[in-house]
Each structure stands twice: as structure tokens, then as C-alpha cells.
Protein backbone atom coordinates (compact mmCIF):
# COMPACT_ATOMS: atom_id res chain seq x y z
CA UNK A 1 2.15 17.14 -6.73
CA UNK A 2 0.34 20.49 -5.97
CA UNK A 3 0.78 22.18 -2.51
CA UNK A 4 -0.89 25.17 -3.53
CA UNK A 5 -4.50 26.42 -3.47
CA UNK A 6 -7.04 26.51 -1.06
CA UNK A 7 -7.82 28.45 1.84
CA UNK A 8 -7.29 27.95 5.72
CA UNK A 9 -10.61 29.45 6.71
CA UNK A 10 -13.52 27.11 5.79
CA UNK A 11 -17.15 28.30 5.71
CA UNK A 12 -19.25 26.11 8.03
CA UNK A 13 -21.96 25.70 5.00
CA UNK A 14 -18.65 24.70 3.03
CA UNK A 15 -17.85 21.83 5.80
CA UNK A 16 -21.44 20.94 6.25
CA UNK A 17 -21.80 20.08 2.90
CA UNK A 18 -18.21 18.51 2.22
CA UNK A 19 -19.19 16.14 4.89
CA UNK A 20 -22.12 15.43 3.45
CA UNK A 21 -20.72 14.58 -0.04
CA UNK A 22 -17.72 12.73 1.53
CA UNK A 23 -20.79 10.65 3.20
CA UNK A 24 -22.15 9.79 -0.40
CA UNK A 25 -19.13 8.88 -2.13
CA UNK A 26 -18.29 6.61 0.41
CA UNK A 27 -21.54 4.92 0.44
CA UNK A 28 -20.49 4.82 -3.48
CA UNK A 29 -17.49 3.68 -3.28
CA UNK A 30 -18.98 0.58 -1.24
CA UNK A 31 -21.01 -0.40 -4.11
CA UNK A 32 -18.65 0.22 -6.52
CA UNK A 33 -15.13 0.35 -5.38
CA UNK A 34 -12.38 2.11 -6.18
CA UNK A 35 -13.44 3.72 -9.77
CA UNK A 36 -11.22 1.46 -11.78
CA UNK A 37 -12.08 -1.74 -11.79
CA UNK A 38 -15.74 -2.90 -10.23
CA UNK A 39 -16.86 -5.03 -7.67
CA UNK A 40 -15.89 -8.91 -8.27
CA UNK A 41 -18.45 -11.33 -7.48
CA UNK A 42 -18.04 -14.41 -5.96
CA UNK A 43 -19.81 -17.10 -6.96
CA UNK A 44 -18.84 -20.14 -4.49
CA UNK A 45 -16.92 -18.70 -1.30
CA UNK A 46 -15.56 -20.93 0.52
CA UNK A 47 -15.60 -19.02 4.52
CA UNK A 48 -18.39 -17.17 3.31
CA UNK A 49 -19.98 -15.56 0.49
CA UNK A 50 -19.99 -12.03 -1.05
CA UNK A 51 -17.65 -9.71 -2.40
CA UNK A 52 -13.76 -9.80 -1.93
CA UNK A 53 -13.34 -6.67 -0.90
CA UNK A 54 -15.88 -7.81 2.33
CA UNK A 55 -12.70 -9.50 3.89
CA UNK A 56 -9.68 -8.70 5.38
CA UNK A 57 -6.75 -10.68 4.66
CA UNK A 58 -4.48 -11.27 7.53
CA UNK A 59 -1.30 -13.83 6.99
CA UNK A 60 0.37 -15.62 10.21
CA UNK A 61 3.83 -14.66 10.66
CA UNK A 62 4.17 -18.24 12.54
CA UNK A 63 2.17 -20.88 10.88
CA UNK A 64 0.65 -21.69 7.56
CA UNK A 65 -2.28 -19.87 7.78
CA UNK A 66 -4.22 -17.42 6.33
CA UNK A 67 -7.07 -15.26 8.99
CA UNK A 68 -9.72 -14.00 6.71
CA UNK A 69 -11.89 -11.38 8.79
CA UNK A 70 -15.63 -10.32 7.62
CA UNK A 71 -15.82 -6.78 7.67
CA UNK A 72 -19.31 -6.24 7.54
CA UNK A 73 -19.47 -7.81 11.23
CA UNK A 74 -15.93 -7.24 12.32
CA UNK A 75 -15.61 -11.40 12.95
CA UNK A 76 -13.21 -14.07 11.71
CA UNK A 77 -15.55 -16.01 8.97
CA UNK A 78 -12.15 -18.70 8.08
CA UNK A 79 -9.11 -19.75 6.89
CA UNK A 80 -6.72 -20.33 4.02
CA UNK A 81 -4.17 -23.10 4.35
CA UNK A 82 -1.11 -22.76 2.80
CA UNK A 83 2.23 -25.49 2.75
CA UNK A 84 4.36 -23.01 4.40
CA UNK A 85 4.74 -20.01 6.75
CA UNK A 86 4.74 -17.33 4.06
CA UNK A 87 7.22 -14.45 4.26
CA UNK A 88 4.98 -12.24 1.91
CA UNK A 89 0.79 -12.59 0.57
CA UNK A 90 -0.39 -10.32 -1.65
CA UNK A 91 -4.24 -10.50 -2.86
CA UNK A 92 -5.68 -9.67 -6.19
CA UNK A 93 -8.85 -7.71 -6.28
CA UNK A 94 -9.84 -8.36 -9.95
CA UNK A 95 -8.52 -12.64 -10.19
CA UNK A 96 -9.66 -13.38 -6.52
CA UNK A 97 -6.42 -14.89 -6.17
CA UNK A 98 -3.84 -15.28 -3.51
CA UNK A 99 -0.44 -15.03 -4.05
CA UNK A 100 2.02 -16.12 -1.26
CA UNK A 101 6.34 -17.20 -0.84
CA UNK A 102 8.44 -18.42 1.55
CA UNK A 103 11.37 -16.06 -0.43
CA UNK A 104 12.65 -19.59 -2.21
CA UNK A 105 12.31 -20.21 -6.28
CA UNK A 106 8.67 -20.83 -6.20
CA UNK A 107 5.50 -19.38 -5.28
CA UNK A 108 1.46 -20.03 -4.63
CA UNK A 109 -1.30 -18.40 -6.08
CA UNK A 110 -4.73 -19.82 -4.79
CA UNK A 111 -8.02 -19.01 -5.46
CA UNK A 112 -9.51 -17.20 -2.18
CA UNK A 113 -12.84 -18.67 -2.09
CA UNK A 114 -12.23 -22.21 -3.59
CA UNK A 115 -9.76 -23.95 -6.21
CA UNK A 116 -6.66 -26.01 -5.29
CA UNK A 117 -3.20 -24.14 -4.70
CA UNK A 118 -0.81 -23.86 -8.02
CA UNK A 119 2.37 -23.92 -6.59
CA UNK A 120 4.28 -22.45 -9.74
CA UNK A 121 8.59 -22.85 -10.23
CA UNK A 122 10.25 -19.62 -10.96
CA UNK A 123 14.00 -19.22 -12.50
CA UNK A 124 14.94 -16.89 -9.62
CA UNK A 125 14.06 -16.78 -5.69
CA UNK A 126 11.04 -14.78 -4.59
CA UNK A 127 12.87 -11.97 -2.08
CA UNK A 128 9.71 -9.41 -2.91
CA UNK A 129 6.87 -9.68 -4.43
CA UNK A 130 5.40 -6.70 -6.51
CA UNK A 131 1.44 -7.30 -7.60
CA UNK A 132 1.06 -4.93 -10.77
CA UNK A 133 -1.63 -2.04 -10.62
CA UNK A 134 -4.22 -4.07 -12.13
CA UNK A 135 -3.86 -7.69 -10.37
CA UNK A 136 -3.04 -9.31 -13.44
CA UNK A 137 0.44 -9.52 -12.83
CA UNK A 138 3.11 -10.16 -10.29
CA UNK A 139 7.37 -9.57 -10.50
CA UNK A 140 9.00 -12.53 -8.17
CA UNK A 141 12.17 -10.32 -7.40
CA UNK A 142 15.57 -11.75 -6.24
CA UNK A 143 17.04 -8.06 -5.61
CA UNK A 144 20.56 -8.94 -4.82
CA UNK A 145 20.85 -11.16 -7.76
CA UNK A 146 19.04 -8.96 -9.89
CA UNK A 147 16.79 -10.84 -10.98
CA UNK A 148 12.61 -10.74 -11.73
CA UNK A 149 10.16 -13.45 -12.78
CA UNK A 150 6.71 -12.21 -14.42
CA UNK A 151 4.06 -14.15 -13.61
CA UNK A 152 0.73 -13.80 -15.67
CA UNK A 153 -1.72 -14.89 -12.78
CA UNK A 154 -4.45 -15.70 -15.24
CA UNK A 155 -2.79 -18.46 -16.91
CA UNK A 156 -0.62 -18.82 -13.58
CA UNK A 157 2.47 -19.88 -15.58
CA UNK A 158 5.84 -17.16 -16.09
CA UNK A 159 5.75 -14.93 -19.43
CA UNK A 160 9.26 -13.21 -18.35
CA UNK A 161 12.51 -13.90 -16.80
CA UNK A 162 14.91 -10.54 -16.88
CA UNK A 163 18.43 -11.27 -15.55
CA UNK A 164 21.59 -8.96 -15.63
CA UNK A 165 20.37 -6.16 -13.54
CA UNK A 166 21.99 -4.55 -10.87
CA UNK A 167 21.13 -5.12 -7.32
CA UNK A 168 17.69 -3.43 -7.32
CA UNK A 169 16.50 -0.84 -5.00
CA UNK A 170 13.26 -1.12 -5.63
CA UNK A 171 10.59 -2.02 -8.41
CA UNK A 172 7.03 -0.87 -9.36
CA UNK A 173 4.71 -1.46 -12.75
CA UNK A 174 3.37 1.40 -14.11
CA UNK A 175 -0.32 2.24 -14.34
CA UNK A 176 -1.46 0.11 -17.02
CA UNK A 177 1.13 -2.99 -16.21
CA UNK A 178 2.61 -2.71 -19.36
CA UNK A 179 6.04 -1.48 -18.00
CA UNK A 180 8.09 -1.69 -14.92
CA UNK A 181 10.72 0.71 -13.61
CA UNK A 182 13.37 -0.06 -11.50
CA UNK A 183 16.25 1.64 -9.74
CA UNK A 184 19.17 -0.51 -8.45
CA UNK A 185 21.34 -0.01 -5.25
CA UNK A 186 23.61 3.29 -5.81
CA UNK A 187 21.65 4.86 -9.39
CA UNK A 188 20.42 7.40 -9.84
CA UNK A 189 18.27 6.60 -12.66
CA UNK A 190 14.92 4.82 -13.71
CA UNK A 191 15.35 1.57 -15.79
CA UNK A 192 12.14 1.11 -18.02
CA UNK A 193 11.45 -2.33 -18.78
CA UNK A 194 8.74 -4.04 -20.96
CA UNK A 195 6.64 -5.80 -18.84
CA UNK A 196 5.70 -8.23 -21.70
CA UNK A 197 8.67 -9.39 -23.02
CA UNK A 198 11.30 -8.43 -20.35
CA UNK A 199 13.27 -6.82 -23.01
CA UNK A 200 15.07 -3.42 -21.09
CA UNK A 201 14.05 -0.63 -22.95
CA UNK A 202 15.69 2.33 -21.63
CA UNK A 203 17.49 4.76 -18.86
CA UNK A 204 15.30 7.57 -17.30
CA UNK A 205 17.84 10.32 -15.70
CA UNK A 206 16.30 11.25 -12.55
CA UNK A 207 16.63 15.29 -11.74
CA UNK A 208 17.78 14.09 -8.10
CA UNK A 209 21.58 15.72 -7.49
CA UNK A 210 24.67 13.56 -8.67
CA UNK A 211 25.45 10.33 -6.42
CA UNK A 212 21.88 10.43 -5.12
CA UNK A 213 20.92 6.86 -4.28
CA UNK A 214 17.14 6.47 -5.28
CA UNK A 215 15.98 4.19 -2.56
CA UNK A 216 11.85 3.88 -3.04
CA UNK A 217 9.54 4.54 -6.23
CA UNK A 218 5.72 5.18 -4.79
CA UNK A 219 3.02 5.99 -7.64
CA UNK A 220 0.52 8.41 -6.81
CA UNK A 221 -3.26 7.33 -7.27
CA UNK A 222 -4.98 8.07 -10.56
CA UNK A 223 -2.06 9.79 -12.53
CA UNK A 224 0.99 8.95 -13.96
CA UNK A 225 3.59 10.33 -11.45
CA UNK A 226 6.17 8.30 -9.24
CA UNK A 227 7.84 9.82 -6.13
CA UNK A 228 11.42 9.25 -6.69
CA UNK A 229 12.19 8.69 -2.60
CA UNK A 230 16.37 8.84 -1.96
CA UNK A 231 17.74 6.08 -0.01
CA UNK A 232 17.47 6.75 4.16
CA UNK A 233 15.02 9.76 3.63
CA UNK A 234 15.27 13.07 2.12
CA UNK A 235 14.12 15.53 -0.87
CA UNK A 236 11.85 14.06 -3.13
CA UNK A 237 11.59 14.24 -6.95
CA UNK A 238 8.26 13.62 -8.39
CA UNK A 239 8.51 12.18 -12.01
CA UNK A 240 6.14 12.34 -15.29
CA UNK A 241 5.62 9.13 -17.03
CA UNK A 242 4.67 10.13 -19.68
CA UNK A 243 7.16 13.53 -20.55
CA UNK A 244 9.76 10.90 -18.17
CA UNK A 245 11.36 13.40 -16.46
CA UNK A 246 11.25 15.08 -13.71
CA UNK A 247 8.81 17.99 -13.39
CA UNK A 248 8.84 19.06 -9.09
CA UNK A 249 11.00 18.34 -6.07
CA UNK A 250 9.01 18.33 -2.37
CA UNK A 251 11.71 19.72 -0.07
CA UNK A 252 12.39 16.94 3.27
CA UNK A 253 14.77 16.44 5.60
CA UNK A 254 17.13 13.83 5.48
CA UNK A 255 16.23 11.20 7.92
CA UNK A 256 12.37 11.43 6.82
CA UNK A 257 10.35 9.45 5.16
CA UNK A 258 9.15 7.34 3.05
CA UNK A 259 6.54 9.66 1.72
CA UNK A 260 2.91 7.97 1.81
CA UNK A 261 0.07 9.73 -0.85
CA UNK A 262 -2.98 9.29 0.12
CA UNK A 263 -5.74 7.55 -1.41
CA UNK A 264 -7.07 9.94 -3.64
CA UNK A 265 -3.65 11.35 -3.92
CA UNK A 266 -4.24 14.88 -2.54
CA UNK A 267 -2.74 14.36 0.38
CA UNK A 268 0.99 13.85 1.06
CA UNK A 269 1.74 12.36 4.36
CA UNK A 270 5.81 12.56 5.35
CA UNK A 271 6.83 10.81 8.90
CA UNK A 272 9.75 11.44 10.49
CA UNK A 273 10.98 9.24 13.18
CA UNK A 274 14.11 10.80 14.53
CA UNK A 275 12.65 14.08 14.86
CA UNK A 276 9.18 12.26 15.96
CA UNK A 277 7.00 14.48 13.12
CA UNK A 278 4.35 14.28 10.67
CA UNK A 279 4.66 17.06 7.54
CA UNK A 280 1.54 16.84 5.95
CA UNK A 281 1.29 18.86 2.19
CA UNK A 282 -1.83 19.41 0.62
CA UNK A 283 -3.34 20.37 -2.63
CA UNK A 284 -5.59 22.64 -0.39
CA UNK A 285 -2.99 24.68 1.73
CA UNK A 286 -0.07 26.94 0.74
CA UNK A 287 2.54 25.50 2.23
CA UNK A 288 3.28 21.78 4.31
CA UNK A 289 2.48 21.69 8.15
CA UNK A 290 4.57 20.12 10.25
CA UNK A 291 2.33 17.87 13.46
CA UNK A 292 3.86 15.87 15.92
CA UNK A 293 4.42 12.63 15.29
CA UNK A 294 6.48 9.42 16.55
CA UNK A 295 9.22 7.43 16.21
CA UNK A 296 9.06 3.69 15.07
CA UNK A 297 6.23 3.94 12.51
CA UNK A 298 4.84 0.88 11.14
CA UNK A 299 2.49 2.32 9.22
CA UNK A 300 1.07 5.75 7.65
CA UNK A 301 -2.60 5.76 6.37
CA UNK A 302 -5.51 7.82 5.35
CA UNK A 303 -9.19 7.72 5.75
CA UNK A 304 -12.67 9.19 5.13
CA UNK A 305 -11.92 10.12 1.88
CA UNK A 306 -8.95 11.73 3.09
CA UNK A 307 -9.97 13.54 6.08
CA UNK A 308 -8.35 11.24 8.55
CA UNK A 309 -4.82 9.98 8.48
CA UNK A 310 -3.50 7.46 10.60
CA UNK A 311 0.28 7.05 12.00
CA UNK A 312 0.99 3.84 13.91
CA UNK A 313 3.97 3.67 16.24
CA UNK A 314 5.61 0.50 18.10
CA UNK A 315 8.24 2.12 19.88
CA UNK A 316 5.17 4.02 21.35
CA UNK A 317 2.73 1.39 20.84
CA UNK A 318 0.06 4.49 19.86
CA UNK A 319 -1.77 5.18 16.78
CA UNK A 320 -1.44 8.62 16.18
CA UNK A 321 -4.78 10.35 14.31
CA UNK A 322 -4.99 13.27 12.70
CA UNK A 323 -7.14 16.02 11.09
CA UNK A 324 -5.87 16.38 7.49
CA UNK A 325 -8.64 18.84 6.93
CA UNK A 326 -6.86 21.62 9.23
CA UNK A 327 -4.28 19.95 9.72
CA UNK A 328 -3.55 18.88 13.37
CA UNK A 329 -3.11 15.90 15.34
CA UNK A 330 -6.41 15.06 17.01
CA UNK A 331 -5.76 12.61 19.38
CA UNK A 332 -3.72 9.89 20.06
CA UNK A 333 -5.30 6.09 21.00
CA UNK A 334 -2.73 3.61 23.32
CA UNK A 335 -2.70 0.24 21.84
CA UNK A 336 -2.55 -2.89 23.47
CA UNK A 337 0.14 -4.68 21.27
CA UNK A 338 3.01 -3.87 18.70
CA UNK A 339 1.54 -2.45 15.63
CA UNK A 340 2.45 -3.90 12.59
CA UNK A 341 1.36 -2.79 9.04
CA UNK A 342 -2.56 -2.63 8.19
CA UNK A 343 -5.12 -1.75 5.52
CA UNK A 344 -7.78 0.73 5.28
CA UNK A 345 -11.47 -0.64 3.42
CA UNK A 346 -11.66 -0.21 0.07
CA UNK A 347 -14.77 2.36 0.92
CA UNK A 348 -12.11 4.28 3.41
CA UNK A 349 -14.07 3.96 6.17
CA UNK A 350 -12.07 1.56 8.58
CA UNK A 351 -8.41 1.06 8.99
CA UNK A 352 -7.79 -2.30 10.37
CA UNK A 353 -4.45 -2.53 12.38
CA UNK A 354 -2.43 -6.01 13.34
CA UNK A 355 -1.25 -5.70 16.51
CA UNK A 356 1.64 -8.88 18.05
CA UNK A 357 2.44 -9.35 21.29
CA UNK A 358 -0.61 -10.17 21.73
CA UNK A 359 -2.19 -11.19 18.45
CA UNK A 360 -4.96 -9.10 17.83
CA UNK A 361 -6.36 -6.68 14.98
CA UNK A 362 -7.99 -3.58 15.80
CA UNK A 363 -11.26 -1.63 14.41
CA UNK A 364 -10.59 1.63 13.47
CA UNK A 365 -13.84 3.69 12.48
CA UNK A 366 -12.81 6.83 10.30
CA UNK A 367 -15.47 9.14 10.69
CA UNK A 368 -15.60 8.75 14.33
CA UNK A 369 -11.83 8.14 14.75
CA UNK A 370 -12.43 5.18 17.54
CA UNK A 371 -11.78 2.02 18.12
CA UNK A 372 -14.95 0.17 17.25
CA UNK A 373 -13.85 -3.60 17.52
CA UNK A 374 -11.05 -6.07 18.75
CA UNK A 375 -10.45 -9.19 17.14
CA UNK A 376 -8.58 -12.03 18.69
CA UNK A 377 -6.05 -13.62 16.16
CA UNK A 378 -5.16 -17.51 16.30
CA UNK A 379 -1.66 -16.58 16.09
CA UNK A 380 0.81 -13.70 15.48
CA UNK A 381 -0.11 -11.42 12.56
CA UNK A 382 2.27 -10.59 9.31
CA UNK A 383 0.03 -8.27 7.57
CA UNK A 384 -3.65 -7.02 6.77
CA UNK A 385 -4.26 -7.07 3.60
CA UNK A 386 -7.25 -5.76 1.75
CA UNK A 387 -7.63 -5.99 -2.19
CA UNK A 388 -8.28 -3.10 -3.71
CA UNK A 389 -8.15 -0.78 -0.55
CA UNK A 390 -8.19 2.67 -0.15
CA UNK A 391 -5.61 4.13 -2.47
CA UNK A 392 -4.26 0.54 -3.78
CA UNK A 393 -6.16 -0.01 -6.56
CA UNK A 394 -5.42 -3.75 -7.64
């Protein structure tokens, strides 16, 4: 990732027109989403009609229900039902399907706006679920068994079983879905599997020091890099796909962490909750700045087109916003509830945050950096959920 470039004083003609163009490619990316795959039609909604990425998708964490929240006028417009309290819901953008487990051998993929639930059998429990990059696929991952289902959610029937791994850290696809790489619980490589045929191709050495326990694999928007994140926080090695190896390492504490890119994947948010900050790195500054931050984040995000980010705290119950044009903390906003983790609009110009205890979701306007709506939930909140939103492209 470049940290390099760019200059600290900014012409006001400079701003004047940045805004200006960040203005316009929002307004684009509302017609047309998020570059790689287009808007998907729907043709007979069942809350409502329109586009999927017009709702917010916000699981109970209680009951069987699915909130889905209209964000054109910041309202509940219905419900999905589903046969069991889900433990984790993931939403493809391109199939308008939901996918949802209770962590047993089987999951649920529904169609969002209409369509019976398939409630499909897998040959190993559902810990984790892991949607691929282009909603096509999901991994059903038993990570202590080592074990992943793929599911094709087109023809909503398994294409894979792969059995005989380690206990897995973590798992990601890559860009185009046709692989997946996984680390396992005290490696300090990459395995490469085809995502295909499930056949284990081969062993990526990671440029991370000997006994370094690779913990979290991130891929950065629009390229081919992962951020190879060490096991309870610390330096980061950024990986090539396609050379597969190892080509930077971003310098963090131990303790900090995970690192969140932002949408366009120019910004490099890093929280720190012991020592309660925020090092933001740039492509458009020299060197990372370290902001104030908080301890107990739930959730790191960015907005308007990456001029915003977003740092939500429940041992502070705040949401911390800052400038990542400068960068500085602009203000912090006291919530009423715990936060839990949120989405930001596929057009980057809300963030919409769960909050339990009480059950609410808040209305976070980018460009003005305010609350702009409260939404009472039915019950308490798991998630938000939007397909396709800023920086998750699926």
C-alpha cells in the first residue's frame, strides 16, 4: 500500500473542486454502484420494490427475524422470516439472495424479495461464513475441524467439501472467486486452494518473521493485495497475488489492530484499543498520523468517498469521526446504546450503526457528519448489512 505522495497544504480551489467531484461520483455511484458489478433490479419485492442496494439488512440477535430498513426514507419497509435465530446473514448483491446459519451442518439461502427458503445440508458445521468477492459463492467453515463447504448459490447445492486442514485462522476468496487462501492457527503461511474443485494447490511463505502467527487476511479494494494481519495485533505484511509474495510491511504496534482499508482502498485506518488511538496512513501524506481514538471498537468505517471515517466504541458508547482529508478527529457524537457492527451505503454517503441496549439503528450522514435519523428496532440487532456497500463489493 502507498503512504507516500501528496502534500499537507491543500489549495482552497484544489478542495473546492475535490468536493465538488466527490459530489458527482457519489451521485454516480448511486446509479451505478460500486464499478464492478451494476445495479440488480428487482422485479417482484416482496417489503417493497426497487433496487437491493435501497435496503439495509439488519438480522435479530434474539428471534428469527430479519429488519429490512428503506434507505431512501430512513423507515423499516419489512421483514424476512427465517426457522431460526441466525448466528451469521450475509447478503448477495448480484443473486439477491440471503444466506443465514445457526453454526450447525446446514444453512439458508432465500431469495430477499420473494422465493421460498432452501435450507441446504452441508458435510461440515457452519462456524463462519465467508461470501466470495462476487456473491456467487459462499465457504461454510468449521475452523476447528478444519473443514469448508463451497456452496454455488446459483444452483444452491455444494460443489466442494475440503477436509484435512489445520485449525484455520482465517479464510478469504480471492478477487475473481476462483481461489481461496487460508492460514491456520500457528502458520505462518498462505494455503492456496482451488475454489472449484477443493483440490489444495499450494504453500505461500509469508515474509512475516519466523513463529509469526498470521491471525486475519483483509483484501484491499480493486487490486490484488491481502494484508497479512498477525494474530493479537501488530506489523503488517501486505502480499501480491499475483508475484505471491510479499512486496511491503506497514510498521504497528503490537496490541493494534485489525487494519481496516477503506473503500476505495487509499486509506488505511489502524485502531488501537489499549492505547485508545487511531493511525491513519494515506496514499496522500508522507508518513501515518496517529488521532485519538478509543478502546472497545466495534467497528471502523469510511465515508464520502473517503473523506470521513468512522470509529465506533462500546466501552465509550461514542462514535468517533474523523477528517481523513487532514487528518484529525473532528468530533465525537454520544450514542444512546452499545454499538455493534454497521454498514456504510453502497454510494458512501450514510453509515448506518446498530445500537443494543436499546435496539435501535442510527443515521449517519457523511458529508455533514450528523446524525440524521433514529430507527426503532423490534428487537436486539446482530448486524447491518448492506450488499455491495462501500468498499465490499459483492
Amino acid at each position: 500500500m502507498k503512504v507516500a505522495g501528496g502534500r499537507h497544504g491543500i489549495p482552497t480551489l484544489l478542495t473546492l473542486l475535490t468536493t465538488l467531484l466527490r459530489a458527482a461520483v457519489v451521485r454516480l455511484n448511486a446509479i451505478v454502484g460500486c464499478g464492478v458489478i451494476g445495479l440488480v433490479p428487482i422485479a417482484q419485492a416482496g417489503p417493497a420494490t426497487g433496487y437491493i442496494e435501497r435496503y439495509v439488512f439488519v438480522p435479530s440477535a434474539v428471534s428469527p427475524i430479519v429488519t429490512l430498513i428503506d434507505t431512501d426514507t430512513d423507515q423499516i419497509s419489512g421483514t424476512l422470516q427465517l426457522e431460526y435465530v441466525p448466528g451469521q446473514v450475509e447478503v448477495s448483491r448480484e443473486l439477491t439472495k440471503l444466506i443465514a446459519t445457526e453454526g450447525r451442518s446446514a444453512m439458508t439461502v432465500l431469495g430477499v424479495f420473494g422465493g421460498p427458503p432452501n435450507q441446504i445440508a452441508l458435510p461440515n458445521a457452519a462456524q463462519r461464513l465467508v461470501l466470495g468477492a462476487r456473491g456467487r459463492v459462499v465457504a461454510a467453515i468449521d475452523p476447528t475441524a478444519g473443514a469448508i463447504a463451497l456452496v454455488d448459490l446459483v444452483s444452491e447445492r455444494v460443489t466442494a467439501s475440503i477436509t484435512g486442514l489445520p485449525p484455520l485462522r482465517d479464510v478469504i476468496f480471492g478477487n475473481d472467486d476462483s481461489t481461496i487462501y487460508v492460514v491456520a492457527k500457528g502458520g505462518g503461511g498462505i494455503g492456496v486452494i482451488d475454489a472449484v474443485t477443493g483440490r489444495q494447490l499450494r504453500q505461500i511463505v509469508a515474509g512475516a518473521p519466523p513463529g509469526t502467527d498470521i491471525g486475519t487476511l483483509t483484501r484491499l479494494p480493486g487490486d490484488r493485495r491481502l494484508l497479512l494481519q498477525p494474530q493479537g495485533g501488530g506489523s503488517i505484511d501486505v502480499l501480491d497475488l499475483g508475484l505471491e509474495r510479499t512486496i511491503d510491511r506497514i510498521d504497528v504496534t503490537v496490541g493494534a489492530g485489525p487494519a481496516v482499508p477503506s473503500g476505495t482502498g487509499t486509506v488505511l485506518m489502524i485502531p488501537d484499543g489499549l492505547r485508545q488511538t487511531l493511525v491513519v496512513r494515506s496514499e496522500h501524506f508522507p508518513a501515518p498520523v496517529t488521532l485519538r481514538g478509543a478502546a472497545g471498537v466495534t467497528g471502523t468505517y469510511s465515508a464520502w468517498l473517503d473523506s470521513v471515517g468512522f470509529v465506533a466504541s462500546a466501552a465509550r458508547r461514542q462514535l468517533l469521526v474523523y477528517d481523513l482529508d487532514r487528518p484529525a478527529l473532528a468530533k465525537e457524537i454520544t450514542l444512546p446504546g452499545v454499538p455493534v457492527r454497521g454498514a456504510v451505503t453502497v454510494d458512501s454517503r450514510k453509515l448506518y450503526l446498530p445500537l443494543s441496549d436499546p435496539p435501535k439503528l442510527l443515521v449517519v450522514d457523511g458529508k455533514t457528519q450528523q446524525v440524521v435519523a433514529t430507527i426503532d428496532l423490534p428487537s436486539q440487532p446482530l448486524v447491518a448489512i448492506v450488499a455491495g456497500g462501500w468498499g465490499v463489493c459483492h
